[in-house]
C-alpha atoms as a PDB file:
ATOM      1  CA  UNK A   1       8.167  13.279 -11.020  1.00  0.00           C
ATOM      2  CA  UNK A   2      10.989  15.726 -12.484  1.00  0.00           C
ATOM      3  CA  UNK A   3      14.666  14.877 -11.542  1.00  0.00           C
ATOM      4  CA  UNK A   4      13.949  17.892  -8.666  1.00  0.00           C
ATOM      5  CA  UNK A   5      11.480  16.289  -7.056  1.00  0.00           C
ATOM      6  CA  UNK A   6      12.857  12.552  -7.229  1.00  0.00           C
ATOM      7  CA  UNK A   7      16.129  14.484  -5.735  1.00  0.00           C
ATOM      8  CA  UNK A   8      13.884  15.146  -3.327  1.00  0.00           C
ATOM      9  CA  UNK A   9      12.524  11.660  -2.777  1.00  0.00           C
ATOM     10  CA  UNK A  10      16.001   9.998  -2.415  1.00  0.00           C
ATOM     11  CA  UNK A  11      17.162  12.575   0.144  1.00  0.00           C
ATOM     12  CA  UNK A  12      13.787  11.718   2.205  1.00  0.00           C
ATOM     13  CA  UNK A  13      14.426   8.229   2.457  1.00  0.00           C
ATOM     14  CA  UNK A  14      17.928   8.452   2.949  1.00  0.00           C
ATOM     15  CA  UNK A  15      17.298  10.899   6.267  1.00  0.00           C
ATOM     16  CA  UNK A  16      14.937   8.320   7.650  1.00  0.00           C
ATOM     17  CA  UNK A  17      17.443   6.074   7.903  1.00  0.00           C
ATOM     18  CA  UNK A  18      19.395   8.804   9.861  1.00  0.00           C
ATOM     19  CA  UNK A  19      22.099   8.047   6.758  1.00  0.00           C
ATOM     20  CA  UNK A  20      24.289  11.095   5.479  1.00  0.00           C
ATOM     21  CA  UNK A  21      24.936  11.167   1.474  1.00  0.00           C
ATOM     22  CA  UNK A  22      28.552   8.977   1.884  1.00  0.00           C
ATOM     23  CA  UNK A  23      26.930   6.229   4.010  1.00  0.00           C
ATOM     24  CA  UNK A  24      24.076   5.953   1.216  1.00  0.00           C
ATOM     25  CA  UNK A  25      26.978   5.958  -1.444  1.00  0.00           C
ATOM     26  CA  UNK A  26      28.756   3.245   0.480  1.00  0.00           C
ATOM     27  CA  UNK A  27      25.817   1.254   0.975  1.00  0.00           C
ATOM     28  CA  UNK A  28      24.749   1.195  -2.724  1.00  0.00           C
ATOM     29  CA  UNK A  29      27.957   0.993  -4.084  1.00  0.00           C
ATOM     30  CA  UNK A  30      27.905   4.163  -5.792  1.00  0.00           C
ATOM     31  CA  UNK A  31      30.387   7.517  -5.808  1.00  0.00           C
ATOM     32  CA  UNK A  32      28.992   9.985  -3.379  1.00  0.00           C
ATOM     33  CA  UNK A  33      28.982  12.591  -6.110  1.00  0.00           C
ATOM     34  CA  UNK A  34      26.782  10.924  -7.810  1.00  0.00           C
ATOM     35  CA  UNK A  35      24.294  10.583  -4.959  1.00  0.00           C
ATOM     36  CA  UNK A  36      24.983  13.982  -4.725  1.00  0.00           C
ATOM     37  CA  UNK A  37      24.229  15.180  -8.013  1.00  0.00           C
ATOM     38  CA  UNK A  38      20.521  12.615  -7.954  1.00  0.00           C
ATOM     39  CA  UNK A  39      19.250  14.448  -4.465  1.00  0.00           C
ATOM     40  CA  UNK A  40      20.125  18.196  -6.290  1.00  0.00           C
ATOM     41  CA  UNK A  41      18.164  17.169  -9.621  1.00  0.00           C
ATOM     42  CA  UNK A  42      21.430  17.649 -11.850  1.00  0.00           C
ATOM     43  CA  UNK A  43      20.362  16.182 -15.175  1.00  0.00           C
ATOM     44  CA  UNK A  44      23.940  14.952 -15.844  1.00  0.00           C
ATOM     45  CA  UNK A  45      23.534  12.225 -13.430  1.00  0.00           C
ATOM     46  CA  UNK A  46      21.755   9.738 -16.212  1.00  0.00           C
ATOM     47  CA  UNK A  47      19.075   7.757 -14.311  1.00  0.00           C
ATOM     48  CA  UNK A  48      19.867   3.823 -15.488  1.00  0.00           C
ATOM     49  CA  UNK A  49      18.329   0.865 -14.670  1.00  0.00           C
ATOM     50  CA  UNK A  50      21.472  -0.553 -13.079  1.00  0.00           C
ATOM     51  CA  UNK A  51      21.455   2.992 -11.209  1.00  0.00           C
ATOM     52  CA  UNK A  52      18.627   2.839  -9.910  1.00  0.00           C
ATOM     53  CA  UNK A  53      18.896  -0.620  -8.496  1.00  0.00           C
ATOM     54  CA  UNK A  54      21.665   0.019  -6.553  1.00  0.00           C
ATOM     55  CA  UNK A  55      19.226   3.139  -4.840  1.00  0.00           C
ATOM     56  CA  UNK A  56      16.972   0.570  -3.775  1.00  0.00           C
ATOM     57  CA  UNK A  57      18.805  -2.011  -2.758  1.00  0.00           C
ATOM     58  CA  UNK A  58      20.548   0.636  -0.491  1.00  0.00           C
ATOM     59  CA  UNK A  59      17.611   2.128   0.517  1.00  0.00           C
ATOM     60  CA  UNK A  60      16.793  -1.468   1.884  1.00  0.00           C
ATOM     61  CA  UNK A  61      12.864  -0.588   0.250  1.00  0.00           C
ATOM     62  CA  UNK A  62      10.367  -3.430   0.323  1.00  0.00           C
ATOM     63  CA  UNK A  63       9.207  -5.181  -2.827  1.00  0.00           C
ATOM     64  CA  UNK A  64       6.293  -2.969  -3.159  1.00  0.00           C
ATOM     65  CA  UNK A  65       8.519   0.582  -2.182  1.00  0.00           C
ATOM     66  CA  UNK A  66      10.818  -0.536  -4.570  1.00  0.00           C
ATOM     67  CA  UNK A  67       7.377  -0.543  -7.185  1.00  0.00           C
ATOM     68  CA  UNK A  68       6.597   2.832  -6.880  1.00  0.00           C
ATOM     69  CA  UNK A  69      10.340   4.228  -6.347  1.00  0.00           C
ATOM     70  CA  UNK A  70      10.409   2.836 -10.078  1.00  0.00           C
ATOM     71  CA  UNK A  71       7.535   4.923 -11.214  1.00  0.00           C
ATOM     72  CA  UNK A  72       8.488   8.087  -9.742  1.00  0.00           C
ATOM     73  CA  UNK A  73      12.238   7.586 -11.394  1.00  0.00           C
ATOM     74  CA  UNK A  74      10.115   7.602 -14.855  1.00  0.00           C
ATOM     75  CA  UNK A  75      10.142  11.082 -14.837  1.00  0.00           C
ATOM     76  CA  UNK A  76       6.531  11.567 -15.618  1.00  0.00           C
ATOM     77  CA  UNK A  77       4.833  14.340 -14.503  1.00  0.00           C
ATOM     78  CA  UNK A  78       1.317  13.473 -12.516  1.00  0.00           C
ATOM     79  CA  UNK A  79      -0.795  16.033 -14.568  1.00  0.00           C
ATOM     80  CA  UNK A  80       0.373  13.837 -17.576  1.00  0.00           C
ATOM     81  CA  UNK A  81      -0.830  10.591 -16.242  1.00  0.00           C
ATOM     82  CA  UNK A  82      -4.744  12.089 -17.122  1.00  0.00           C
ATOM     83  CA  UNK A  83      -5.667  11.302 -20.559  1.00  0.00           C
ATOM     84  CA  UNK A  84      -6.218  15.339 -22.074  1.00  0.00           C
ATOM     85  CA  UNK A  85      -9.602  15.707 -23.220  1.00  0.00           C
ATOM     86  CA  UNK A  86     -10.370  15.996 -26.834  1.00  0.00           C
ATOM     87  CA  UNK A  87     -12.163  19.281 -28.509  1.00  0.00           C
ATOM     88  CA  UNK A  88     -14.657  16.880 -29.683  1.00  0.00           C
ATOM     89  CA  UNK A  89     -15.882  15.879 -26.209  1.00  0.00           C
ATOM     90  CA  UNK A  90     -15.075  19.246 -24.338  1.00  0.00           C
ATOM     91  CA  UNK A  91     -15.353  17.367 -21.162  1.00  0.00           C
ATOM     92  CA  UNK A  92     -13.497  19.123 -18.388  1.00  0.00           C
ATOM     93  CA  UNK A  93     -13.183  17.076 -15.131  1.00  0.00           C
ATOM     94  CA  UNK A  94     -15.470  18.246 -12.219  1.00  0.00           C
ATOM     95  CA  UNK A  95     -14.103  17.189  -8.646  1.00  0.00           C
ATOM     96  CA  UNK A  96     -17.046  17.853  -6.743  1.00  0.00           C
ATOM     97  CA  UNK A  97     -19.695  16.020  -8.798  1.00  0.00           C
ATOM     98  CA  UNK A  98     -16.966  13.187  -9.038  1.00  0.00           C
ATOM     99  CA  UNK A  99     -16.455  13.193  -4.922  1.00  0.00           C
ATOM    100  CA  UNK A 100     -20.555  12.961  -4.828  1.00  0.00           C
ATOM    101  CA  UNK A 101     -20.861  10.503  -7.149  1.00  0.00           C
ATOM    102  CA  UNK A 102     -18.486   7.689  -5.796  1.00  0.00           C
ATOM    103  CA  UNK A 103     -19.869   8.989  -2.720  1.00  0.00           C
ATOM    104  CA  UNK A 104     -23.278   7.749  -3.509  1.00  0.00           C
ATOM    105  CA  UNK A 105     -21.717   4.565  -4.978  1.00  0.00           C
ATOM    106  CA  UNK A 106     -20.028   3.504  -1.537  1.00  0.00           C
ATOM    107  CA  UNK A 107     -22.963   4.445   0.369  1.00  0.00           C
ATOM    108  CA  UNK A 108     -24.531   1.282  -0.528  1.00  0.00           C
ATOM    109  CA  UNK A 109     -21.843  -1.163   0.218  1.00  0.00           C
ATOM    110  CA  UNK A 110     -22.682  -3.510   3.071  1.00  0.00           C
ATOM    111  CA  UNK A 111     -18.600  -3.662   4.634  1.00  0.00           C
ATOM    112  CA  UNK A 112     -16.431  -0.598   5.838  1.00  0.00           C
ATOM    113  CA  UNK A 113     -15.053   1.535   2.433  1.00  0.00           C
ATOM    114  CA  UNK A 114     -13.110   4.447   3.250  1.00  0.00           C
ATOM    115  CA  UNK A 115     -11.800   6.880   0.017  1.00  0.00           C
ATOM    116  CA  UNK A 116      -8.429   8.054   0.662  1.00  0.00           C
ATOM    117  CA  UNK A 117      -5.639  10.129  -1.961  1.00  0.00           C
ATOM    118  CA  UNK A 118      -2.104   9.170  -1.870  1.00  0.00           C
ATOM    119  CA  UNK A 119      -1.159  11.359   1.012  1.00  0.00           C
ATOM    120  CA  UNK A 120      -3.424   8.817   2.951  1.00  0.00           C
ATOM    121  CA  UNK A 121      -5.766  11.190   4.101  1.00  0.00           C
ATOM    122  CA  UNK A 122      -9.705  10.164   4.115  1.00  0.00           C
ATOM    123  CA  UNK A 123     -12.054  11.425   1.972  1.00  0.00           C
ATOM    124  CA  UNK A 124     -15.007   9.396   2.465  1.00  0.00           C
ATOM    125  CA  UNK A 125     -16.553   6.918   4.507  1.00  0.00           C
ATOM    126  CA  UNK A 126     -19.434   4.928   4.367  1.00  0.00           C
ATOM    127  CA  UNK A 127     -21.696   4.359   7.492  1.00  0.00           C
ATOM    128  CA  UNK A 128     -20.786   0.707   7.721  1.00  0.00           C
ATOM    129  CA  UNK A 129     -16.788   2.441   8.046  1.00  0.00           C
ATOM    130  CA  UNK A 130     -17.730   5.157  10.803  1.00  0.00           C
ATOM    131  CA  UNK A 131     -19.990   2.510  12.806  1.00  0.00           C
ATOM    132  CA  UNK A 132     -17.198  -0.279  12.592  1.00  0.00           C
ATOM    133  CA  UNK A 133     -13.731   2.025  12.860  1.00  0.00           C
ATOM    134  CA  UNK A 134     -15.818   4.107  16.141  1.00  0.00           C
ATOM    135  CA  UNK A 135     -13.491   6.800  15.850  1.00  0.00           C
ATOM    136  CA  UNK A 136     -13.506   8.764  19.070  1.00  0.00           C
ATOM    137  CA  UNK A 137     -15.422  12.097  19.396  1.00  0.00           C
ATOM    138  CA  UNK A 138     -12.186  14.182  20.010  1.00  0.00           C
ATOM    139  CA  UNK A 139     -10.342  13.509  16.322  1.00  0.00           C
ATOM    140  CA  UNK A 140     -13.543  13.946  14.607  1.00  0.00           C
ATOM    141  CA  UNK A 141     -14.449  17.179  16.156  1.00  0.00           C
ATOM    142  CA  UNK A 142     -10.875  18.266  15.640  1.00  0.00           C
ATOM    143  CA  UNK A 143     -10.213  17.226  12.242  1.00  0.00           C
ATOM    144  CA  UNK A 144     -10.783  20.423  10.185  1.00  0.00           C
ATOM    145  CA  UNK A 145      -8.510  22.277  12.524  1.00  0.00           C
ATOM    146  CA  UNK A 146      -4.841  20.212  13.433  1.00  0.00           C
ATOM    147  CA  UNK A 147      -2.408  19.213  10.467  1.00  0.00           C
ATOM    148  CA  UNK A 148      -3.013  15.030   9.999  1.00  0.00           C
ATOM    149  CA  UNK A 149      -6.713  15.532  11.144  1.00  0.00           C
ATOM    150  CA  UNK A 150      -8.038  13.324   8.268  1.00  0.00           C
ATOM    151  CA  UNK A 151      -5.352  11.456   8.051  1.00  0.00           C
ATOM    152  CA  UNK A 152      -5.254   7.214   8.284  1.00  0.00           C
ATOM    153  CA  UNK A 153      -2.423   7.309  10.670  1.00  0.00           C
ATOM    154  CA  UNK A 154      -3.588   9.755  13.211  1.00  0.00           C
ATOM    155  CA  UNK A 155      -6.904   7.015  13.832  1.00  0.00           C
ATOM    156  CA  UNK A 156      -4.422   4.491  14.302  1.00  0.00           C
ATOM    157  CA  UNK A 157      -1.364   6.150  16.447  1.00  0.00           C
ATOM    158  CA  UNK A 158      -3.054   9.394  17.780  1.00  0.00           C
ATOM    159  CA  UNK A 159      -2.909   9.383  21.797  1.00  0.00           C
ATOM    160  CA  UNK A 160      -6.738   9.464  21.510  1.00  0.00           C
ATOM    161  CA  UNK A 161      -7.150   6.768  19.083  1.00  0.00           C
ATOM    162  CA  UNK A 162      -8.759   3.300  19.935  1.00  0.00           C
ATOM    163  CA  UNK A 163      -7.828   1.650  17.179  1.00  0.00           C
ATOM    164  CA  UNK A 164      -5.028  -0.370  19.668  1.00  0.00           C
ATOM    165  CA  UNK A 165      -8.011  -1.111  21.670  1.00  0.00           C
ATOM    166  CA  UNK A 166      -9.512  -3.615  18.910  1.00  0.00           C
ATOM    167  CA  UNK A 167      -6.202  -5.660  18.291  1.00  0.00           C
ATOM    168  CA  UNK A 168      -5.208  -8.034  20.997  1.00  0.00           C
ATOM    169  CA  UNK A 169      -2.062  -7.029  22.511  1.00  0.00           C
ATOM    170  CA  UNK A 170       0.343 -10.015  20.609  1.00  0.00           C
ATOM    171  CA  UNK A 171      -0.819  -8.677  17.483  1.00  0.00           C
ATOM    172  CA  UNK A 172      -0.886  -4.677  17.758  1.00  0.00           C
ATOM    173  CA  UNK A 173       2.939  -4.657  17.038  1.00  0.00           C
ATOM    174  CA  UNK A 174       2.565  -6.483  13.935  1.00  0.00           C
ATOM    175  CA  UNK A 175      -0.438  -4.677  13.068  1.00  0.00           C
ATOM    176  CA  UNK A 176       1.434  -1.051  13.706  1.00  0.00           C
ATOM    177  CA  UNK A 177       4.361  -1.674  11.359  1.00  0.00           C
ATOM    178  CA  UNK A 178       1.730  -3.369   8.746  1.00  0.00           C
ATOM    179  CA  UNK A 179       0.134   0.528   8.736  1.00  0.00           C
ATOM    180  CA  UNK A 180       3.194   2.050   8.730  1.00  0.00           C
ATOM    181  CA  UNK A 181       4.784   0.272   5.882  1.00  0.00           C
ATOM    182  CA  UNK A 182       1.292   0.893   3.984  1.00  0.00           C
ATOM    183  CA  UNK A 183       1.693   4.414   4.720  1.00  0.00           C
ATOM    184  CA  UNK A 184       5.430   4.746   3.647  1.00  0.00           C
ATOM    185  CA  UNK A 185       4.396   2.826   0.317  1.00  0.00           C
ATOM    186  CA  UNK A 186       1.926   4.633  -0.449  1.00  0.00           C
ATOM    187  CA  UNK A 187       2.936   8.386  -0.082  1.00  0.00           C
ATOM    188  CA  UNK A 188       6.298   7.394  -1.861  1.00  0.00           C
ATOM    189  CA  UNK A 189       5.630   9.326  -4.675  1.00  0.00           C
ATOM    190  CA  UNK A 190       4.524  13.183  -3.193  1.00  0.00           C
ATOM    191  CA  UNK A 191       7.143  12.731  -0.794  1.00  0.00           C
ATOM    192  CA  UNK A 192       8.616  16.284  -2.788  1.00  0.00           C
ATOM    193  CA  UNK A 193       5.076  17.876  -1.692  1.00  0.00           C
ATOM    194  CA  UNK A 194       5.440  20.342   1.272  1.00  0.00           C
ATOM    195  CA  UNK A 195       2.394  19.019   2.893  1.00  0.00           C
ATOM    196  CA  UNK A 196       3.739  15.786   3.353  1.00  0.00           C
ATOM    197  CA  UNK A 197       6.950  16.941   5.533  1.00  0.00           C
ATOM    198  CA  UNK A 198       4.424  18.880   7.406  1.00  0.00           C
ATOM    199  CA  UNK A 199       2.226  15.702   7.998  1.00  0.00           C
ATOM    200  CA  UNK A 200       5.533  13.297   8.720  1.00  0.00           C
ATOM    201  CA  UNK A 201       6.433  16.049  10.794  1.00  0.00           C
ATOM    202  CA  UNK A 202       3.093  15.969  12.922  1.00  0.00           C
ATOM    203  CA  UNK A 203       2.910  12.298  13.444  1.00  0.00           C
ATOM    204  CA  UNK A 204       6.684  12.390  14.700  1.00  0.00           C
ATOM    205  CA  UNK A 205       5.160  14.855  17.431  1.00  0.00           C
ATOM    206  CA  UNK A 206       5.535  12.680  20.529  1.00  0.00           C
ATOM    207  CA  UNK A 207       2.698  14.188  23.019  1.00  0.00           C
ATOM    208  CA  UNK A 208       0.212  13.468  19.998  1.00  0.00           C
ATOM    209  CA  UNK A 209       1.600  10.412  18.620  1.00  0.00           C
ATOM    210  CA  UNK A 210       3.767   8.735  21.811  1.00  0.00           C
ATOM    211  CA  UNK A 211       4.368   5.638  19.834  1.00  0.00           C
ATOM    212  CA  UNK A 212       4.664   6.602  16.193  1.00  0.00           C
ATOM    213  CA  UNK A 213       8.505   7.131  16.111  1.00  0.00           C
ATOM    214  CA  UNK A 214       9.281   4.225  17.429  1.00  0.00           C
ATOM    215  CA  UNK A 215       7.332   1.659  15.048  1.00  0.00           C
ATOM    216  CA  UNK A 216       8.659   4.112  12.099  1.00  0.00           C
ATOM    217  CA  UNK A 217      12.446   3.031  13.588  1.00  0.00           C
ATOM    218  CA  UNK A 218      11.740  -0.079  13.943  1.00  0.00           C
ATOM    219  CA  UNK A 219       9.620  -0.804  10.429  1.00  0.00           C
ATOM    220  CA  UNK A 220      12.730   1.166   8.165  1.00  0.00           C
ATOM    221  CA  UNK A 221      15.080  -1.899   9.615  1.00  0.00           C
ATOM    222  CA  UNK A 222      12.647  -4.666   9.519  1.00  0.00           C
ATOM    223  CA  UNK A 223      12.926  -7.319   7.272  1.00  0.00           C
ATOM    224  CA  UNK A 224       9.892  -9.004   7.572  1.00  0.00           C
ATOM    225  CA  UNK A 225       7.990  -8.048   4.078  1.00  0.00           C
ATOM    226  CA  UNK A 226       4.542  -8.499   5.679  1.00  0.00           C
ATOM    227  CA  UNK A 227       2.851  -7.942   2.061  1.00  0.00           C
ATOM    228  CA  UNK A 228       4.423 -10.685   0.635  1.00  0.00           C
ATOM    229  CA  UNK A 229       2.787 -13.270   3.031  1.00  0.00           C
ATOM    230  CA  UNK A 230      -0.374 -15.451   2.478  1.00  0.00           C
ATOM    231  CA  UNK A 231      -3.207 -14.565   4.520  1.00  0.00           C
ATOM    232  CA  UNK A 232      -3.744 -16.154   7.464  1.00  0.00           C
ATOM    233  CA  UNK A 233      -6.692 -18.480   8.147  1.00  0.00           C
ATOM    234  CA  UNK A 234      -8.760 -16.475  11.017  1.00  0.00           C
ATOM    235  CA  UNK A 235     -10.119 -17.766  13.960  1.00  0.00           C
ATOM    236  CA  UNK A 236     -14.354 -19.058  12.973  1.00  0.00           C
ATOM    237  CA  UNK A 237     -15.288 -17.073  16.460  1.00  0.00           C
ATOM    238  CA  UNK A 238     -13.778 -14.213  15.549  1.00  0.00           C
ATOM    239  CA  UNK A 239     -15.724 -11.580  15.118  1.00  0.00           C
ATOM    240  CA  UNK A 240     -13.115  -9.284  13.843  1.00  0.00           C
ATOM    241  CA  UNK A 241     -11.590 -11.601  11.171  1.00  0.00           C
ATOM    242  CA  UNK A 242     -11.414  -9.217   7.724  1.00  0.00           C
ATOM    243  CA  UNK A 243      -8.607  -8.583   4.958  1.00  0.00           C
ATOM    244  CA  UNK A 244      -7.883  -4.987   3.728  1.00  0.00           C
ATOM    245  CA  UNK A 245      -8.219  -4.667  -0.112  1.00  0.00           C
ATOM    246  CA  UNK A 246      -7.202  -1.727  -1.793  1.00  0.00           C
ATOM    247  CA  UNK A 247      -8.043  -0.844  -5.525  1.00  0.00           C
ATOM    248  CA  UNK A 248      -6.979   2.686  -7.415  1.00  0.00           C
ATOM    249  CA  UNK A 249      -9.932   3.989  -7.772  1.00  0.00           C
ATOM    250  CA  UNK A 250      -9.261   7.340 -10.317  1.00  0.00           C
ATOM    251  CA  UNK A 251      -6.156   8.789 -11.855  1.00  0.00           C
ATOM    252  CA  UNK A 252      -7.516  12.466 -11.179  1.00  0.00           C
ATOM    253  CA  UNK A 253      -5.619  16.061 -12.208  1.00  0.00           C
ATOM    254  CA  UNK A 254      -5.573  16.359  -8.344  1.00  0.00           C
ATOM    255  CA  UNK A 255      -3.728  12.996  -7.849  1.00  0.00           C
ATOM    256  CA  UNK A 256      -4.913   9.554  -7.437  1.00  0.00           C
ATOM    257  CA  UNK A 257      -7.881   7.999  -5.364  1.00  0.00           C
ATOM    258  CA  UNK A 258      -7.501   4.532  -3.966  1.00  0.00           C
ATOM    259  CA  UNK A 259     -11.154   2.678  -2.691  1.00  0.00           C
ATOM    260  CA  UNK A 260     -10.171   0.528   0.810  1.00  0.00           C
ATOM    261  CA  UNK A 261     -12.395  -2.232   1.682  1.00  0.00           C
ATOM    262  CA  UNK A 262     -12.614  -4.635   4.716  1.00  0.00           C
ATOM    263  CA  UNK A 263     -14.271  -7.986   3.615  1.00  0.00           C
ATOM    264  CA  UNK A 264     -15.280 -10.609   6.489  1.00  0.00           C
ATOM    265  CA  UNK A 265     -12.741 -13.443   6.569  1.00  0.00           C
ATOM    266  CA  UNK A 266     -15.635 -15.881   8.281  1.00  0.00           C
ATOM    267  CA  UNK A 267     -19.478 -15.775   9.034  1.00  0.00           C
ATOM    268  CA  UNK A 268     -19.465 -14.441  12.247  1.00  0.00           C
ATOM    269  CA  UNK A 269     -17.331 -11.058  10.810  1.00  0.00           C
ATOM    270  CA  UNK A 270     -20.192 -11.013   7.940  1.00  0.00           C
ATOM    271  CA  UNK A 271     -23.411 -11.110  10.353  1.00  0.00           C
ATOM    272  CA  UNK A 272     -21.100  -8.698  12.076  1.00  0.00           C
ATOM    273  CA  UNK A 273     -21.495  -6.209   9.173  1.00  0.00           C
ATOM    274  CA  UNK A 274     -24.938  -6.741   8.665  1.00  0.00           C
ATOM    275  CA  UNK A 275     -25.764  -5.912  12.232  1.00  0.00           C
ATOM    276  CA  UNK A 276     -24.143  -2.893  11.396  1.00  0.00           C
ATOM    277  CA  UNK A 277     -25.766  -2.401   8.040  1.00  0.00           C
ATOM    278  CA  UNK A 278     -29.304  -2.853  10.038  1.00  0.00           C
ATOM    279  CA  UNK A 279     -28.215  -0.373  12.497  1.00  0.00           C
ATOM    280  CA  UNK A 280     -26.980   2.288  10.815  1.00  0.00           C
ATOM    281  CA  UNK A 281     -28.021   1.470   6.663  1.00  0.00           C
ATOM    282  CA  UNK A 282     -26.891   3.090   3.902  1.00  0.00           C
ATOM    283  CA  UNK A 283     -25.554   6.852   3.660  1.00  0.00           C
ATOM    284  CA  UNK A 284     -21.464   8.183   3.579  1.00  0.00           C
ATOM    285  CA  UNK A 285     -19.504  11.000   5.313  1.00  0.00           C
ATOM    286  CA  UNK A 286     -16.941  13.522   3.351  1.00  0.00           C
ATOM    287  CA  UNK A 287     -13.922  14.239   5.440  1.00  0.00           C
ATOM    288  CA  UNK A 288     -11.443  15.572   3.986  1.00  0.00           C
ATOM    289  CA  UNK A 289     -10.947  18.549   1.107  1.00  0.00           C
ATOM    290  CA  UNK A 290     -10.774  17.382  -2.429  1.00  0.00           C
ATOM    291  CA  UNK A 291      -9.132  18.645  -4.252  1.00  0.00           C
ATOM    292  CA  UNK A 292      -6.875  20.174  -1.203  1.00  0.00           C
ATOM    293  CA  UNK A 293      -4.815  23.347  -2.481  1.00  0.00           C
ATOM    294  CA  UNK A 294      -2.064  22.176   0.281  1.00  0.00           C
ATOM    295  CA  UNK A 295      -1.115  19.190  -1.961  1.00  0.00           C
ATOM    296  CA  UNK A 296      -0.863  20.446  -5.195  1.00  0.00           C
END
């Protein structure tokens, strides 16, 4: 990120708390100017390491936040994250064949993989994925047309999601603020991107997502770290019992690709995905645009 665009980071966060520039200042322990002159870019402001502790321990950011609000204070540019191609090799980087190949790759894997880019949005999914997640009829068909259509959170907070329908009530609270502080993580560093005010924007719309504001409220003030918990030991007749696993896929010139997996926690989750395997066998689904000219 340039200092612009991590100005434009730290004034993000601070209005999610609902905090004005002098309440951030007060909570960090820092002059308002100076908050000031960080949220307009001014290169005078130096960015320390003492500085920049004091952002996130007012910004009340979880360990993992805290991770990338690091790396986007580097001042590193993402187009200089990809290694430049030498004249020897003269190997330019194709997005399509790249999207078709992984494609192919995750086609054969026997648990639900999903391919999303750091906005969150989905690019792929595997059979086992569309079989398992059962996304209804109405977000799919809509998807190409309504801002968030591909997005993670709409299939989980949407109106006409079921994704509440497969977590027992005592454990969908838990389970929304778990997504939501994935989500927040995760899209920390193209928070300066237009398209993502448009998307936090969308999901903040209360007819299509009636519960989305209020886990967002309620996950910026709670303490809980769920990330920095052991996994629990599931239930044996659970059927349901799986752990999320996220790797980073690429480092791409049109932003990162993460890989999301669910592994079975137990044997009756893993006959579980072989019933589905046998139902539906191998193949994928492209979703969303890649690369999409609305993030760049």
């Amino acid at each position: 990120m340039n200092r612009l665009e991590f100005g434009i980071l730290v004034a993000s966060l601070r209005e999610d708390m609902r905090w004005t520039q002098l309440e951030l200042a007060e909570k960090s322990g820092m002059d308002v100017s100076v908050i000031s002159n960080i949220e307009r870019g001014a290169r005078r402001t130096l960015l320390k390491d003492n500085l920049l502790l004091k952002l996130v321990d007012g910004l009340q950011l979880t360990t993992m936040e805290r991770q990338e609000f690091m790396f986007a204070a580097s001042g590193v540019k993402e187009s200089d994250m990809v290694r430049k191609e030498t004249q020897r090799s003269k190997k330019q980087f194709d997005p399509g064949f790249f999207l078709k190949e992984q494609a192919e790759y995750i086609g054969c894997i026997a648990v639900p993989v999903l391919v999303t880019d750091s906005f969150c949005d989905v690019l792929l999914a595997n059979n086992c994925a569309l079989e398992y997640y059962n996304t209804p009829d109405a977000l799919s068909k809509e998807a190409n047309n309504v801002t968030a259509g591909f997005n993670m959170m709409r299939y989980v907070f949407h109106s006409d999601a079921t994704y509440p329908d497969r977590i027992k009530d005592d454990k969908w609270e838990m389970q929304a603020l778990i997504n939501l502080r994935y989500f927040r993580r995760r899209t920390m560093r193209v928070r300066s991107k237009p398209y993502f005010s448009i998307l936090l924007k969308e999901l903040h719309n209360n007819k299509n997502y009636p519960s989305f504001e209020r886990y967002w409220r309620k996950m910026l003030f709670e303490s809980f770290d769920y990330y920095s918990t052991p996994i629990e030991k599931p239930d044996s007749d659970n059927d349901n019992a799986v752990v999320g696993l996220e790797s980073q896929l690429a480092v791409t010139p049109y932003g990162e690709l993460y890989l999301q997996q669910l592994l079975p926690m137990n044997k009756k989750t893993h006959k579980r995905f072989g019933e589905i395997m046998n139902k539906v066998g191998e193949g994928y689904l492209q979703l969303a645009p890649f690369p999409d000219k609305r993030k760049q």
